[in-house]
N, C-alpha and C. Protein backbone atom coordinates (compact mmCIF):
# COMPACT_ATOMS: atom_id res chain seq x y z
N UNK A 1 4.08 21.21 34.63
CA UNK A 1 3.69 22.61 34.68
C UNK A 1 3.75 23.21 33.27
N UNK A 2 2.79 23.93 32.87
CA UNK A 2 2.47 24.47 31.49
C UNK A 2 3.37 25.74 31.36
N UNK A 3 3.91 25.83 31.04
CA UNK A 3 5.27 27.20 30.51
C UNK A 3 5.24 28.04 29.26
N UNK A 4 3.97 27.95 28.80
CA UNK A 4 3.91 28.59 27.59
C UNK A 4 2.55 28.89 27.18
N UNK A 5 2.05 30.06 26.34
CA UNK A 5 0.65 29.92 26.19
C UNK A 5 0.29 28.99 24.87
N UNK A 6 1.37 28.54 24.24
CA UNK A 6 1.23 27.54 23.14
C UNK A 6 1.18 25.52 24.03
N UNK A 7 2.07 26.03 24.93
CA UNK A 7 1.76 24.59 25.45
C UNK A 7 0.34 24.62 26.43
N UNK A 8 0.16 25.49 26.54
CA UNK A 8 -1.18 25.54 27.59
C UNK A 8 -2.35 25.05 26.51
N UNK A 9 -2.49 25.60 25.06
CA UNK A 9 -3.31 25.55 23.54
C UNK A 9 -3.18 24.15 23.43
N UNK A 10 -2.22 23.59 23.61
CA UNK A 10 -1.78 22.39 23.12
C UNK A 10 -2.42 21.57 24.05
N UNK A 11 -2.29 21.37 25.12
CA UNK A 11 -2.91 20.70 26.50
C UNK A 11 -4.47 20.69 26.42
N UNK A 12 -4.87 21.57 26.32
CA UNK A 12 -6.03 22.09 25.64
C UNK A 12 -6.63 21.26 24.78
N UNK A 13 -5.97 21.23 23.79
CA UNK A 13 -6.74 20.55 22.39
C UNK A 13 -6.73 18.97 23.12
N UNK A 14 -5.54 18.39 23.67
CA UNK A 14 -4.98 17.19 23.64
C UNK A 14 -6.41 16.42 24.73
N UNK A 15 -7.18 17.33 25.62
CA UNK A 15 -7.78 16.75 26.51
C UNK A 15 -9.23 16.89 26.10
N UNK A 16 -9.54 18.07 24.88
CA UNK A 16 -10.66 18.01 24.29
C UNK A 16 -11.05 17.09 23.31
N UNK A 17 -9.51 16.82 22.75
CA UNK A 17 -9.53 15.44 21.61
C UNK A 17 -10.17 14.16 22.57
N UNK A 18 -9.43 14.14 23.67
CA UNK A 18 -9.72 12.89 24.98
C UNK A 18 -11.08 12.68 25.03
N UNK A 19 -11.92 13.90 25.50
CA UNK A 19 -13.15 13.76 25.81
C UNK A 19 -13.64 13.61 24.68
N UNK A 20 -13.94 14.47 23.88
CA UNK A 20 -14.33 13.53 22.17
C UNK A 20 -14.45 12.64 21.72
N UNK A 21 -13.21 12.12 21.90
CA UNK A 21 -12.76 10.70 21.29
C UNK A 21 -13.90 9.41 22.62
N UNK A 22 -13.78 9.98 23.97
CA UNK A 22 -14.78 9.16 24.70
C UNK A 22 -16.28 9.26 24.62
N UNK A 23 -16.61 10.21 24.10
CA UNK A 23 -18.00 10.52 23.83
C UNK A 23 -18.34 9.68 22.42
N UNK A 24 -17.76 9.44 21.66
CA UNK A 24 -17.93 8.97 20.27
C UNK A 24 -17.74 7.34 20.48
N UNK A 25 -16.85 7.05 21.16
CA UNK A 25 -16.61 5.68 21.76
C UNK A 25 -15.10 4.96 21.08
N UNK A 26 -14.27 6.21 21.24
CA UNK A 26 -12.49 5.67 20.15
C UNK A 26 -12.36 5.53 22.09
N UNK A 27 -11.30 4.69 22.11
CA UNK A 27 -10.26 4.44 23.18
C UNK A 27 -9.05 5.25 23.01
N UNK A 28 -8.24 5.01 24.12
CA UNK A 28 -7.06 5.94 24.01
C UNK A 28 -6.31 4.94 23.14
N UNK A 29 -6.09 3.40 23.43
CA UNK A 29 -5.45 2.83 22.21
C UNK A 29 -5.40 2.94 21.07
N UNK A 30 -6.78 2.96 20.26
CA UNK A 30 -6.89 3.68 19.12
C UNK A 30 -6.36 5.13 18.67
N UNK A 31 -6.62 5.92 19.62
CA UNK A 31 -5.89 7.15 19.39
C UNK A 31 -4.28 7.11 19.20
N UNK A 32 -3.74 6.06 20.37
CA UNK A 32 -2.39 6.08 19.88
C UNK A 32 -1.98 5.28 18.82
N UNK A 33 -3.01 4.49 18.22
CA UNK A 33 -2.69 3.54 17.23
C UNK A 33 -2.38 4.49 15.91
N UNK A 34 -3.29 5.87 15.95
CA UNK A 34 -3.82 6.39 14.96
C UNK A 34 -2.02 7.56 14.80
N UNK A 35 -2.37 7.86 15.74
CA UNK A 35 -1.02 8.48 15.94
C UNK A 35 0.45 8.29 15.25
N UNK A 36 0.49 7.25 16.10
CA UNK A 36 1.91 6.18 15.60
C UNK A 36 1.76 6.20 14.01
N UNK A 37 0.41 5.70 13.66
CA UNK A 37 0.68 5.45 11.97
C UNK A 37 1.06 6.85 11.78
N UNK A 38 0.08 7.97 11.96
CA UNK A 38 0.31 9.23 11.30
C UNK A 38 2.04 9.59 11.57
N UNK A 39 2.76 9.22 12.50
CA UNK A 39 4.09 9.63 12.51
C UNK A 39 5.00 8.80 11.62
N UNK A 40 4.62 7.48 11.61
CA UNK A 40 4.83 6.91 10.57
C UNK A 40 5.04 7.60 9.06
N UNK A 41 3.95 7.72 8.83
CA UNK A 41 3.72 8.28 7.84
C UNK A 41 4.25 9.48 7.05
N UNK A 42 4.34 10.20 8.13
CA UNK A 42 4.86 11.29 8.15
C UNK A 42 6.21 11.29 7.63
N UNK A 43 7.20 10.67 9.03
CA UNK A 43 8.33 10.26 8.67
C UNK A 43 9.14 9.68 6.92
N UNK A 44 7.84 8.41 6.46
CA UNK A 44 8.14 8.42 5.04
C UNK A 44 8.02 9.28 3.87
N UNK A 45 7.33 10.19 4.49
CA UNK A 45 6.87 11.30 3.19
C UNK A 45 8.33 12.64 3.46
């Protein structure tokens, strides 16, 4: 259940990225591949 109008924004983006990402032809693996690095990344910086 969405409890916030920032988590509702967030849900939002997360399922428009989804459909995007399927229209273009990325998988959800890739997305989490992409992810992981970026936290990665993140983390070292």
């Amino acid at each position: 259940m969405i409890t916030s109008v920032k988590e509702e924004a967030a849900e939002y983006d997360w399922i428009s990225l989804l459909l995007l990402a399927k229209e273009i032809g990325v998988t959800a693996e890739e997305i989490r591949a992409f992810i992981k690095e970026f936290q990665l990344q993140k983390k070292a910086n």
